[in-house]
Protein backbone atom coordinates (compact mmCIF):
# COMPACT_ATOMS: atom_id res chain seq x y z
CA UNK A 1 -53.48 40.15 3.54
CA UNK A 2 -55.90 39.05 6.34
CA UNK A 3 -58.53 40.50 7.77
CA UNK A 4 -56.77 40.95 10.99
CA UNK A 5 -53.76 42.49 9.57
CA UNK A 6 -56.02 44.86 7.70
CA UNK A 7 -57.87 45.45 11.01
CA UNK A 8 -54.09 46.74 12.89
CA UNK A 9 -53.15 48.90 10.05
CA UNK A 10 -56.46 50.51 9.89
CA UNK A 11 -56.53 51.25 13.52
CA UNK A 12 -52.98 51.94 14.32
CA UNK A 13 -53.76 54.90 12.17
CA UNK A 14 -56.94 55.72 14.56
CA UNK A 15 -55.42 55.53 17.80
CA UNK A 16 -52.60 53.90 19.88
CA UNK A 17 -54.95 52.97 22.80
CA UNK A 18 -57.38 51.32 20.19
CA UNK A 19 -54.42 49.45 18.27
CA UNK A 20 -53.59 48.38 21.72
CA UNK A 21 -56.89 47.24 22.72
CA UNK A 22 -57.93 44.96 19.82
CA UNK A 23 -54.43 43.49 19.75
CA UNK A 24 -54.88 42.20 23.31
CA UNK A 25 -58.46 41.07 22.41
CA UNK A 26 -57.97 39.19 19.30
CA UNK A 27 -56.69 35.82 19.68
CA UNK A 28 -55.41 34.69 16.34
CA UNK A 29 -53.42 37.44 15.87
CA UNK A 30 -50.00 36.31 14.55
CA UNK A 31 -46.48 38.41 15.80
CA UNK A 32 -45.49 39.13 12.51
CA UNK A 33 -47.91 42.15 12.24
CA UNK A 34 -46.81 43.07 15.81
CA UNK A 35 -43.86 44.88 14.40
CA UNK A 36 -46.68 47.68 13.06
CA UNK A 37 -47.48 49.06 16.34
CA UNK A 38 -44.12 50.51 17.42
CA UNK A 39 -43.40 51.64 14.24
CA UNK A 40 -46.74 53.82 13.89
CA UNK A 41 -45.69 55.02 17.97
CA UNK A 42 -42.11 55.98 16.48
CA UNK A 43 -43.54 58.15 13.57
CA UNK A 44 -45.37 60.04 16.79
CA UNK A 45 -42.57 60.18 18.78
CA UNK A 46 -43.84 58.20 21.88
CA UNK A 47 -41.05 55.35 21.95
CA UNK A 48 -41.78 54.82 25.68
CA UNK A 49 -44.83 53.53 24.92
CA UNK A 50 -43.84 51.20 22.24
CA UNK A 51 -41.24 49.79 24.72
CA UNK A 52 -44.13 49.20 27.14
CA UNK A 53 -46.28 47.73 24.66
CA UNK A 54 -43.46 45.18 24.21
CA UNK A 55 -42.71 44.06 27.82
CA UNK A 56 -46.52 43.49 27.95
CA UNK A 57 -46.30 41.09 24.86
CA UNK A 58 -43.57 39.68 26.21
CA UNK A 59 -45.57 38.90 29.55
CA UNK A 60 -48.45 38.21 27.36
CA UNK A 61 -46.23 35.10 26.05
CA UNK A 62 -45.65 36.61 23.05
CA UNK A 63 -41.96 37.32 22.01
CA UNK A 64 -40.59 39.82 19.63
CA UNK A 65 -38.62 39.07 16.85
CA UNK A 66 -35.63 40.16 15.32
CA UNK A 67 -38.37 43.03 13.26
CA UNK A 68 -39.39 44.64 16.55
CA UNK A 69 -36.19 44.85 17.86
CA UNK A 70 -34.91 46.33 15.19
CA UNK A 71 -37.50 48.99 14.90
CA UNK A 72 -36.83 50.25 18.13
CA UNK A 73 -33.14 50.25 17.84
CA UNK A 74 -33.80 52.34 14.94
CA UNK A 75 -36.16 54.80 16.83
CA UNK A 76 -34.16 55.41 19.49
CA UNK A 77 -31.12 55.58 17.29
CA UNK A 78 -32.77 58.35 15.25
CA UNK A 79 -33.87 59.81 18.32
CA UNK A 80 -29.90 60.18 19.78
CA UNK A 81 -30.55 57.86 22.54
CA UNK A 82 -27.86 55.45 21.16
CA UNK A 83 -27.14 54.03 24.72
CA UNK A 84 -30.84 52.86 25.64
CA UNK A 85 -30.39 51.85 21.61
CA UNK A 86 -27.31 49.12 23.08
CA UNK A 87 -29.35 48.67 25.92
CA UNK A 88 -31.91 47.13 23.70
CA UNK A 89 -29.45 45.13 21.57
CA UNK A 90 -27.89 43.55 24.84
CA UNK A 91 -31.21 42.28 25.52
CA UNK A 92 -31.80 40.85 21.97
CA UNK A 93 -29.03 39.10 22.53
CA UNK A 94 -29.80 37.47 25.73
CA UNK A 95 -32.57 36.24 24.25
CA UNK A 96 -31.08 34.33 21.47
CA UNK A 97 -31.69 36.92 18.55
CA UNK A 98 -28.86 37.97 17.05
CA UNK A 99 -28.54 41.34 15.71
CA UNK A 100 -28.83 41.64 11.52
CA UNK A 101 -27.55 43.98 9.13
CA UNK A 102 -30.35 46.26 9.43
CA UNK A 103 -29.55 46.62 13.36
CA UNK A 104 -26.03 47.21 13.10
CA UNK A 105 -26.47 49.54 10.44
CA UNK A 106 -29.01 51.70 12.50
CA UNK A 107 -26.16 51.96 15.58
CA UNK A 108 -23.77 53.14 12.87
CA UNK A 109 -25.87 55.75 11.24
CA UNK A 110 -26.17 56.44 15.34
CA UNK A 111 -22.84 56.98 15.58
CA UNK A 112 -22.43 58.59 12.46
CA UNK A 113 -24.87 61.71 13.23
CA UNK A 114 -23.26 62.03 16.58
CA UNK A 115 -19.49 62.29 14.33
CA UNK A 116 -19.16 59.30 16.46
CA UNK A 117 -16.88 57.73 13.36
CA UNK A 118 -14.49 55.21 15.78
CA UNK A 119 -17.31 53.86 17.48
CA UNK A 120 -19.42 53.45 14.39
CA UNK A 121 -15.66 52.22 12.62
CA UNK A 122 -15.90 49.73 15.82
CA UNK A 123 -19.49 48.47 14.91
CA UNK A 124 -18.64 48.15 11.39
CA UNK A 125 -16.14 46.07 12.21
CA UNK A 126 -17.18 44.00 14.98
CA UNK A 127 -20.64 42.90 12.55
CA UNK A 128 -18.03 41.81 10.53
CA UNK A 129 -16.02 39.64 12.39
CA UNK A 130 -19.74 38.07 14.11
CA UNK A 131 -20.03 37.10 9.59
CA UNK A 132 -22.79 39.66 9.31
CA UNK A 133 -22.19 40.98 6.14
CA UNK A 134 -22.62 44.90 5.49
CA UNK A 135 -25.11 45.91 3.00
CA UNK A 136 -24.51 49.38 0.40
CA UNK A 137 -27.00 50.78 3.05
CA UNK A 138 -23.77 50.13 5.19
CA UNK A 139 -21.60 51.29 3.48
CA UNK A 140 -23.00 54.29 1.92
CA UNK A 141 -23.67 55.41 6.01
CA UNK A 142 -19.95 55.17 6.85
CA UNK A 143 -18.97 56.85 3.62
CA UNK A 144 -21.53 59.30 4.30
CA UNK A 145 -20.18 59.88 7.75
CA UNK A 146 -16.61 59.81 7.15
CA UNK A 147 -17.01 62.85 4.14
CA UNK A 148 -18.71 64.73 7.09
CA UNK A 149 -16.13 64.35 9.51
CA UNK A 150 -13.88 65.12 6.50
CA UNK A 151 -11.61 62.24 6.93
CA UNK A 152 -11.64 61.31 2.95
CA UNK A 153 -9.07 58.73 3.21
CA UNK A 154 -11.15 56.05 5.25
CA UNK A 155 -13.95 57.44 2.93
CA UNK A 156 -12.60 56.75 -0.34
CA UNK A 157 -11.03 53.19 1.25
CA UNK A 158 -14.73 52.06 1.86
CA UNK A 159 -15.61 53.18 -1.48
CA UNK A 160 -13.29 50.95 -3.10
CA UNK A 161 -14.11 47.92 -1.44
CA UNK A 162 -17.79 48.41 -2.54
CA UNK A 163 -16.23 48.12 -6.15
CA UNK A 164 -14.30 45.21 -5.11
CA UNK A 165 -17.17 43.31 -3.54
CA UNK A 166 -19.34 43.83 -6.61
CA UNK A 167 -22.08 46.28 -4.66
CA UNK A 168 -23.94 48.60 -6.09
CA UNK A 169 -23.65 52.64 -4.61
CA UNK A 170 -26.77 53.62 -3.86
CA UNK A 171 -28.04 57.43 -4.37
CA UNK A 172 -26.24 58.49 -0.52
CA UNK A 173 -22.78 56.92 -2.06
CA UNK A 174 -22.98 58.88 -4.75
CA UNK A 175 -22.55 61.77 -2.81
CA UNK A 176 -18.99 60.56 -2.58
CA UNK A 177 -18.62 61.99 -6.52
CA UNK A 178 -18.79 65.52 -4.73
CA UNK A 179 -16.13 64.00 -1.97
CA UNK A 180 -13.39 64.80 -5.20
CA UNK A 181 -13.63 68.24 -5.19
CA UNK A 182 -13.01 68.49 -1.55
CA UNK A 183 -9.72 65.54 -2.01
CA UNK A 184 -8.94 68.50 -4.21
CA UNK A 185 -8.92 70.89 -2.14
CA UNK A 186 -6.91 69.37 0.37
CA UNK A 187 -4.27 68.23 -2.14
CA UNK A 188 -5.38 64.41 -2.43
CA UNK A 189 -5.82 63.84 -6.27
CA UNK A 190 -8.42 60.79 -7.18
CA UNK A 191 -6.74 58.47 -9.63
CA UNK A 192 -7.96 56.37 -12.14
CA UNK A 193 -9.12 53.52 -9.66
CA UNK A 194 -11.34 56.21 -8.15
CA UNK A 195 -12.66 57.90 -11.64
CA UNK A 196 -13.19 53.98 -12.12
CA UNK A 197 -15.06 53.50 -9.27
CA UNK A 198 -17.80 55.95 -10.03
CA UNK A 199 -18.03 55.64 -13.52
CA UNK A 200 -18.80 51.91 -12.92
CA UNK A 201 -21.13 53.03 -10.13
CA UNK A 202 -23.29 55.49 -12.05
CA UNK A 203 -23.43 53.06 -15.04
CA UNK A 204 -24.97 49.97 -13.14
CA UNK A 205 -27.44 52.93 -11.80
CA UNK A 206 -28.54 53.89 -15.00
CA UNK A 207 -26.33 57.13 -15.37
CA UNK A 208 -24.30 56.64 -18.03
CA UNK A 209 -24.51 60.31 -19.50
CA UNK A 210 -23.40 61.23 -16.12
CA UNK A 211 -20.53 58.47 -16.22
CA UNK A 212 -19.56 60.25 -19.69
CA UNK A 213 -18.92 63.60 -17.88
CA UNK A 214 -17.00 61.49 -15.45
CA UNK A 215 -14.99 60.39 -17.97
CA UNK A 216 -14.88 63.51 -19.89
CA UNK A 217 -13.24 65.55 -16.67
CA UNK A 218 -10.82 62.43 -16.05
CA UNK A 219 -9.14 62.94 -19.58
CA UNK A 220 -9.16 66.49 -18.87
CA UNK A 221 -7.43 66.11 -16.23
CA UNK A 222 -5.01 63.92 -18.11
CA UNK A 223 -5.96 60.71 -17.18
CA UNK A 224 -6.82 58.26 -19.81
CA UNK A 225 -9.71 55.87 -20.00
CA UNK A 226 -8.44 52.12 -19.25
CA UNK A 227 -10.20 48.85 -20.43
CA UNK A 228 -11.65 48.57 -17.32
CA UNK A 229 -13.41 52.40 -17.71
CA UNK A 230 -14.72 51.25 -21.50
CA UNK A 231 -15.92 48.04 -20.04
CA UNK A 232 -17.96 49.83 -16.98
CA UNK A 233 -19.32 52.53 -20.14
CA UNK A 234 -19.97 49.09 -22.06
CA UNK A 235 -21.81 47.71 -19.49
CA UNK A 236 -23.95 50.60 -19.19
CA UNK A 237 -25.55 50.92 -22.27
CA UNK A 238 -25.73 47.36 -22.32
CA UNK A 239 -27.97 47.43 -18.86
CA UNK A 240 -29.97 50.13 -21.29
CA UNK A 241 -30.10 48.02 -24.06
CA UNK A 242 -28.15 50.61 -26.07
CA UNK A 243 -26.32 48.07 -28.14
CA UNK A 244 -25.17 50.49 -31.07
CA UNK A 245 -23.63 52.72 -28.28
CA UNK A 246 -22.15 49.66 -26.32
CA UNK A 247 -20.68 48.85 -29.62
CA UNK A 248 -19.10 52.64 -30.70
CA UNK A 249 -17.29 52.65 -27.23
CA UNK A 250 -16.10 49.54 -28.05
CA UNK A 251 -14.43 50.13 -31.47
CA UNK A 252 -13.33 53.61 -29.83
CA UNK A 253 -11.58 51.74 -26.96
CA UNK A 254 -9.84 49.92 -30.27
CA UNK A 255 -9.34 53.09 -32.38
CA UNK A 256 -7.17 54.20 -29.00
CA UNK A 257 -4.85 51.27 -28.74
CA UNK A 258 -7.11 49.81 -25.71
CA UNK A 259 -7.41 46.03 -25.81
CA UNK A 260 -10.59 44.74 -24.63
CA UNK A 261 -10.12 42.13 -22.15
CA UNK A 262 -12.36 38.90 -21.48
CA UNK A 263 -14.53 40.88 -19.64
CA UNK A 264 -15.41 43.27 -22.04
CA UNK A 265 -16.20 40.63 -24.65
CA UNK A 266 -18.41 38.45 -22.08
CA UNK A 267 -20.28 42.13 -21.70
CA UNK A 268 -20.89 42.79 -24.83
CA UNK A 269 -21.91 39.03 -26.05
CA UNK A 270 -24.61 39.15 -22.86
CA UNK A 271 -25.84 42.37 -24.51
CA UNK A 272 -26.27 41.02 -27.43
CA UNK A 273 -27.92 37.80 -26.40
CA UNK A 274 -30.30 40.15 -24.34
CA UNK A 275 -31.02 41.96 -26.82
CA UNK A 276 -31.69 38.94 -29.02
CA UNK A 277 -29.08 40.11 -32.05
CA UNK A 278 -27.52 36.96 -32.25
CA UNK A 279 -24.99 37.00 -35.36
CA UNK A 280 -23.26 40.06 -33.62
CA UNK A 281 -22.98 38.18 -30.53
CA UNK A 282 -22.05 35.17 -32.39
CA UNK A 283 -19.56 37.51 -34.50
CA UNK A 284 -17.51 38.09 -31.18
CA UNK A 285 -17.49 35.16 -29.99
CA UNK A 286 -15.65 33.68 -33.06
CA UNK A 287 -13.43 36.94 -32.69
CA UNK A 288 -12.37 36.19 -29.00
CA UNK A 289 -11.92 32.28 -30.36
CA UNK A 290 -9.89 33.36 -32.74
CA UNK A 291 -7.63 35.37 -30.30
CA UNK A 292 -7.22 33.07 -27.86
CA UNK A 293 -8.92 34.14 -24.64
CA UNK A 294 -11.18 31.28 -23.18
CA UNK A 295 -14.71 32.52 -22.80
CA UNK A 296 -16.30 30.76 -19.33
CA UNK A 297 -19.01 28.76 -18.60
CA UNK A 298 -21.15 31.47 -18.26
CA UNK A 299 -21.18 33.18 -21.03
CA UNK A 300 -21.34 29.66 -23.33
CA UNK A 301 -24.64 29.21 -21.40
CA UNK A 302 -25.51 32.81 -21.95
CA UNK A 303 -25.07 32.12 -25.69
CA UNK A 304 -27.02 28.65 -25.35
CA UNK A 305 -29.89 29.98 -23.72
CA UNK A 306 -30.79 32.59 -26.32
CA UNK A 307 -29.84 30.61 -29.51
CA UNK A 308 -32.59 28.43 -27.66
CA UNK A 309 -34.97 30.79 -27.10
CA UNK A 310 -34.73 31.75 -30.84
CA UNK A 311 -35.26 28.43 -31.99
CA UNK A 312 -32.08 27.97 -32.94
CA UNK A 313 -30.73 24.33 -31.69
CA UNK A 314 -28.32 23.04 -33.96
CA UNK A 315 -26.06 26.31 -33.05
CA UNK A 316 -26.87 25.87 -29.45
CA UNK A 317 -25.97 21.90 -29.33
CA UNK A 318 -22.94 23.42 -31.16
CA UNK A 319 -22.05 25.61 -28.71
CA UNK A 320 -22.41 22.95 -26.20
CA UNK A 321 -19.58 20.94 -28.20
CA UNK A 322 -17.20 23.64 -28.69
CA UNK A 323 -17.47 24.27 -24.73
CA UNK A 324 -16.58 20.67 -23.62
CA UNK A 325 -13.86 20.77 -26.42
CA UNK A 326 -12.58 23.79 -24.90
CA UNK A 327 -11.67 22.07 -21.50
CA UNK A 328 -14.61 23.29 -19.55
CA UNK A 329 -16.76 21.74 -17.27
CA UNK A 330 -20.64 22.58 -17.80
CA UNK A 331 -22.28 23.51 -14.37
CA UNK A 332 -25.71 22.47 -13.14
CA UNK A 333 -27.14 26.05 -14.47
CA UNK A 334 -25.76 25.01 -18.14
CA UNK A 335 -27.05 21.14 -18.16
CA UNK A 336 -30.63 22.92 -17.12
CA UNK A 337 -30.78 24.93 -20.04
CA UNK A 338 -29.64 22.27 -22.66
CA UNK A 339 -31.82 20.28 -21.23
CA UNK A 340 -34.61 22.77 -21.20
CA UNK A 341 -33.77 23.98 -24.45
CA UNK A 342 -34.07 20.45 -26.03
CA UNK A 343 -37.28 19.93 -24.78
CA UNK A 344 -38.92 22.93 -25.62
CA UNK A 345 -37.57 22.36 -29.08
CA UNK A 346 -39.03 19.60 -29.26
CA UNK A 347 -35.71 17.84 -29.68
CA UNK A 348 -36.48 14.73 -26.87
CA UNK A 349 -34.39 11.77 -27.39
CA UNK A 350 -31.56 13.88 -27.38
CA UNK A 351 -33.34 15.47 -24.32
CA UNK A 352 -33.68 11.83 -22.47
CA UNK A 353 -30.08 11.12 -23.64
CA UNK A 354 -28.86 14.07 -22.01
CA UNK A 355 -30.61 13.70 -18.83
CA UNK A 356 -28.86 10.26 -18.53
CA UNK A 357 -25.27 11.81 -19.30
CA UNK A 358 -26.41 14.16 -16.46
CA UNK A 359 -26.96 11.29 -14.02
CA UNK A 360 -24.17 9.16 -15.05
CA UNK A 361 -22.40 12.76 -14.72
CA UNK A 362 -22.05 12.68 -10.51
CA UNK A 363 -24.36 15.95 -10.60
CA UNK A 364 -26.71 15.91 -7.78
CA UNK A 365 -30.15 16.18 -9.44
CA UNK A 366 -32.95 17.92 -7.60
CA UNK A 367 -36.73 18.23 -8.81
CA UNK A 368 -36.17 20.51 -10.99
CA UNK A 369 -34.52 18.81 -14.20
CA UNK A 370 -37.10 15.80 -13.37
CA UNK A 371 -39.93 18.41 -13.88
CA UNK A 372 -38.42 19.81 -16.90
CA UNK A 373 -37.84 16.63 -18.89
CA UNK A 374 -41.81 15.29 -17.43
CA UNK A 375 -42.99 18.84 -19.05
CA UNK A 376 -41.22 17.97 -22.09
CA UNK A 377 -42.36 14.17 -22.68
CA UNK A 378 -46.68 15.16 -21.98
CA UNK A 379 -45.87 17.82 -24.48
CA UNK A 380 -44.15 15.68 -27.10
CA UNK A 381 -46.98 13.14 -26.17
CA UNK A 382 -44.67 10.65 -24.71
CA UNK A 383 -47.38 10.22 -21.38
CA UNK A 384 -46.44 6.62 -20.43
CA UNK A 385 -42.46 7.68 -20.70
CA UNK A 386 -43.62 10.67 -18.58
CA UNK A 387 -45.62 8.63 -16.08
CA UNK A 388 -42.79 6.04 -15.36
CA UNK A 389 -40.07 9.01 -15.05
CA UNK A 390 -42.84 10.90 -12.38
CA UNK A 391 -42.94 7.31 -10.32
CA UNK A 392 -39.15 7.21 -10.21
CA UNK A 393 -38.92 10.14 -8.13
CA UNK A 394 -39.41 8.52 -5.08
CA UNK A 395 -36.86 5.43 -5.82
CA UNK A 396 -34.39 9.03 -6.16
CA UNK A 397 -35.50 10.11 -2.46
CA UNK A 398 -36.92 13.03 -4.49
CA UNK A 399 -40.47 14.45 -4.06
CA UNK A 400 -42.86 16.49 -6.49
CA UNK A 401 -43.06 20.01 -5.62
CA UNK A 402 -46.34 21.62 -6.82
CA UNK A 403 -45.31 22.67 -10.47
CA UNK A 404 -44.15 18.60 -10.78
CA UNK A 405 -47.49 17.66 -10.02
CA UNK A 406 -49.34 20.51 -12.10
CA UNK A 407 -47.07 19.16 -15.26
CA UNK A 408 -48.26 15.67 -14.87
CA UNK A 409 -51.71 16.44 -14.09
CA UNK A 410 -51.93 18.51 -17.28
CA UNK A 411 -50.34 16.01 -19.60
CA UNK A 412 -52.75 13.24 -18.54
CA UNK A 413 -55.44 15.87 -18.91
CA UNK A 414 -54.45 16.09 -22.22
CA UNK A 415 -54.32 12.76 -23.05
CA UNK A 416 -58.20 12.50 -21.71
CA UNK A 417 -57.01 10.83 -18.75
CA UNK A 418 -59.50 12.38 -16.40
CA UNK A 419 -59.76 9.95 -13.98
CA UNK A 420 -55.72 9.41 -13.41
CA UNK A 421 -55.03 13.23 -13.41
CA UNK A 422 -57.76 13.50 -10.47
CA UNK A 423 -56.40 10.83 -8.82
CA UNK A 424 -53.03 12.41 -9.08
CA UNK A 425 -54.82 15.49 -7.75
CA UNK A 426 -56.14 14.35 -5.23
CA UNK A 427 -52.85 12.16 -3.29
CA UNK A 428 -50.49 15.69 -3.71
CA UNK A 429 -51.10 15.69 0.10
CA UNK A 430 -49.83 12.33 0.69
CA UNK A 431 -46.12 14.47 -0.26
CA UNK A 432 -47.14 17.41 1.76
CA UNK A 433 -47.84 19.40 -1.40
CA UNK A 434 -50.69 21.14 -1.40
CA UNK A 435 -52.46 22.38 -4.86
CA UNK A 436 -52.09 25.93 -5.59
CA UNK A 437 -54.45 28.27 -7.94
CA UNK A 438 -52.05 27.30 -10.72
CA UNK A 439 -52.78 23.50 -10.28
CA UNK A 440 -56.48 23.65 -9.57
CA UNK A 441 -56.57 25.71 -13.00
CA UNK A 442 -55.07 23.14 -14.56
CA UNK A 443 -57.47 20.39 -13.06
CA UNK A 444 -60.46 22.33 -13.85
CA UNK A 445 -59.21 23.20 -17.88
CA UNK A 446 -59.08 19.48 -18.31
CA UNK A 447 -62.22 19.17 -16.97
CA UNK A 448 -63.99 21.35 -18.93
CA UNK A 449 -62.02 20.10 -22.24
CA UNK A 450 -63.72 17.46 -22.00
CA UNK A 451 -67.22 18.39 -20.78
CA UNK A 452 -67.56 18.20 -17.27
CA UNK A 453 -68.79 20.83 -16.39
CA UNK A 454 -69.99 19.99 -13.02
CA UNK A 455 -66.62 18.56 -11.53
CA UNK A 456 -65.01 21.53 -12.62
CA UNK A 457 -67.83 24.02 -10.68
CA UNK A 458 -67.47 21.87 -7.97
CA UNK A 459 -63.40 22.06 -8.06
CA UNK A 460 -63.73 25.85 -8.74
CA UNK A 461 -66.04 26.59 -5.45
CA UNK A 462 -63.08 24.55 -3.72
CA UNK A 463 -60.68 26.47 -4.90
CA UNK A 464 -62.50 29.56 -3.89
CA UNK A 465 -63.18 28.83 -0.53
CA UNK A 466 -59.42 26.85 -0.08
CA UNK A 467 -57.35 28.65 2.46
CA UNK A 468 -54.07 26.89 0.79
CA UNK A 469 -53.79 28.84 -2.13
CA UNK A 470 -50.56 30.69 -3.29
CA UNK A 471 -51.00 34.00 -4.64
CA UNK A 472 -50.74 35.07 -8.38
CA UNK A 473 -47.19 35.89 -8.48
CA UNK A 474 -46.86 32.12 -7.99
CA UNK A 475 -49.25 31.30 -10.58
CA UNK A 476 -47.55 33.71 -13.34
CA UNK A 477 -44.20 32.22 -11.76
CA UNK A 478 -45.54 28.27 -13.03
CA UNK A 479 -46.49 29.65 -16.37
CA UNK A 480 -43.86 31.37 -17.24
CA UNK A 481 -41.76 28.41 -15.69
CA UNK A 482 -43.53 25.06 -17.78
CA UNK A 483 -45.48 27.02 -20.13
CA UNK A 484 -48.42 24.56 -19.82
CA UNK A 485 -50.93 26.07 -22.20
């Protein structure tokens, strides 16, 4: 965070005439902490004066972005002025910013408090039809507003759709649950796509004791669990790593005469991989072999990735045969982790024989398999391999992104090529790369390896006093990426 930015917050705390004051005085001052100052006027109520504040930005040469707006379509939203709140959107518009999900969703929560429900119905729609796609924030504020304007039927319609787009419900959706005792009431009875719906939902939120009940009250009621109501339990404790419980509903869904499906299988194998037990996830997936149903791409890789990750090769390579003799086409996603898998295994001429299957393949290749199979050759000590597959970038039309670079530079390190890995070092700006923390850590590690002390004080002060740095996330991000200790 800079100085300046540090400066606003502090002061928009302090006083709005001060905020405005040192804004207007300091030139360096970038927009995107502009957005601050009508949010802290909001929180005090004076919205007028963060719409003034704005016009004089504007006049100021400075133009708001799609942030701003939406902040004070949200204000006066919140404040019932929903007209002045269109107002404001008209004029985003006119000057080239479309509206976002966040906007639209603020003039239907508008609507929605004023029981406003076809003209929030209307926005819903019409951000639709402009491809804006609504978030569960969205969704849960129609829902939300429909259960309060009692009209269940458009309510429980949304809340199926969420299922069917794969969203999540969010703590307001789940205020739907209480929705069935008023369907009830009125003589609409939920039915197992509903019960469904929110057992699925609470279990991808962590609630599975709460799903139970659900589940508990829908037998009651004399409707009986399907596969896909096992499955969403299934899933559950698997997303806890509860893999004794994932597997007792699973051999209860059995006991009942409930066949579990592909899905249910591909949900229980990812649990197990997850959960690094292996043999049971290898167990199922000779059971689902056996029984016919083809297991996709996904879940091979799922399977690959751990067996890797465990050390385990031969079964992974395996894996990889039995998929391709199966009919199926490995993505990008799986040639990345055979690929990566091999290397870290140490396994590199089948590595290199794979990455030339994967060229000879059609597959577009980007940096990224480039990077992993340069990681893999400096750490198999293969440098001059390495060094000749890092120059062919360029005859690709492909350039080094900073983790490329940091791999190379450490493997010639390594080797005690000092003088190469510098020069390396040094020419990432010729590609527009600059180093990060990561990569000067890297440079100065091989410098002290091998005793030079000074060079690597003198890289560290630059490094300090660089202003091109990327923060530690991205450094963790590298290591955990190449794993160049």
């Amino acid at each position: 965070m800079s100085l300046t930015l540090l400066l606003v917050v502090a002061l928009l705390y302090i006083g709005f005439q001060v905020v405005v004051d040192f804004i207007f005085s300091e030139i360096k001052w970038r927009w995107g902490i502009g957005y601050l100052v009508p949010r802290g006027w909001r929180r005090e109520g004076a919205i007028s004066k963060a719409v003034e504040t704005v016009d004089m930005l504007r006049k100021q040469g400075i133009e708001p972005n799609i942030v701003t707006y939406t902040t004070l379509v949200d204000a006066h939203c919140k404040e019932g002025m929903v007209s002045e709140a269109e107002d404001i959107v008209d004029a985003m518009i006119k000057r080239g910013i479309e509206p976002d999900v966040v906007t639209h969703t603020a003039l239907i929560n508008s609507h929605c408090l004023q029981s406003e429900m076809d003209k929030a119905r209307r926005v819903f729609n019409l951000m639709i039809e402009k491809g804006c796609t609504p978030s569960i924030v969205t969704y849960s504020t129609m829902i939300n507003g429909y259960c309060k304007a009692k009209r269940l039927d458009e309510a429980m319609e949304l809340f199926h759709e969420i299922s069917q787009k794969g969203l999540i419900p969010n703590t307001v959706t789940y205020s739907t649950v209480e929705t069935i005792d008023m369907m009830r009431k009125q003589g609409i009875g939920p039915d197992i796509v509903t019960y469904n719906t929110l057992v699925d939902a609470h279990c991808k939120e962590g609630m599975v004791s709460e799903a139970e009940d659900i589940v508990d009250e829908m037998i009651k009621r004399g409707i009986e669990p399907d596969v896909v109501t096992h499955t969403a339990l299934i899933n559950g404790h698997c997303l806890q790593n509860e893999m004794d419980k994932a597997r007792r509903v699973f051999n209860l869904m059995i006991e009942k005469g409930c066949t579990p499906d592909i899905v249910t299988y591909k949900t229980m194998i990812n649990g197990y991989c997850k959960a690094k037990r292996l043999d049971e996830a290898m167990e199922l997936f000779h059971e689902i072999s056996r029984k016919g149903p083809i297991l996709d791409v996904v879940t091979y890789s799922t399977l690959m990735q751990s067996m890797f990750q465990l050390g385990r090769a031969s079964t992974a390579f395996e894996l990889f045969r039995k998929m391709l003799a199966s009919g199926l086409v490995p993505d990008g996603v799986t040639c990345l982790i055979l690929l990566d898998g091999l290397c870290k295994t140490g396994h590199i001429k089948e590595a290199l024989k794979h990455f030339r299957a994967m060229q000879n393949s059609g597959l577009e290749l980007d940096i990224v398999p480039y990077t992993i199979l340069i990681n893999g050759l400096c750490k198999a000590r293969h440098i001059e391999v390495a060094k000749e597959l890092f120059h062919q970038l360029s005859d690709n039309g492909l350039k080094p992104n900073v983790y490329t670079y940091c791999v190379m530079i450490n493997g010639l390190c390594k080797e005690g090529l000092l003088d190469e890995a510098y020069r390396l070092f040094g020419r990432m700006g010729d590609n527009h790369c600059l180093p990060n923390s990561f990569c000067y850590n890297v440079m100065i590690r091989g410098f002290l390896r091998n005793s030079y002390t000074s060079k690597a004080s003198e890289l560290l002060t630059e490094m300090v006093v660089s202003e091109n740095l990327v923060g530690d996330n991205v450094e963790k991000l590298g290591e955990n990426q190449y794993q160049l200790q």
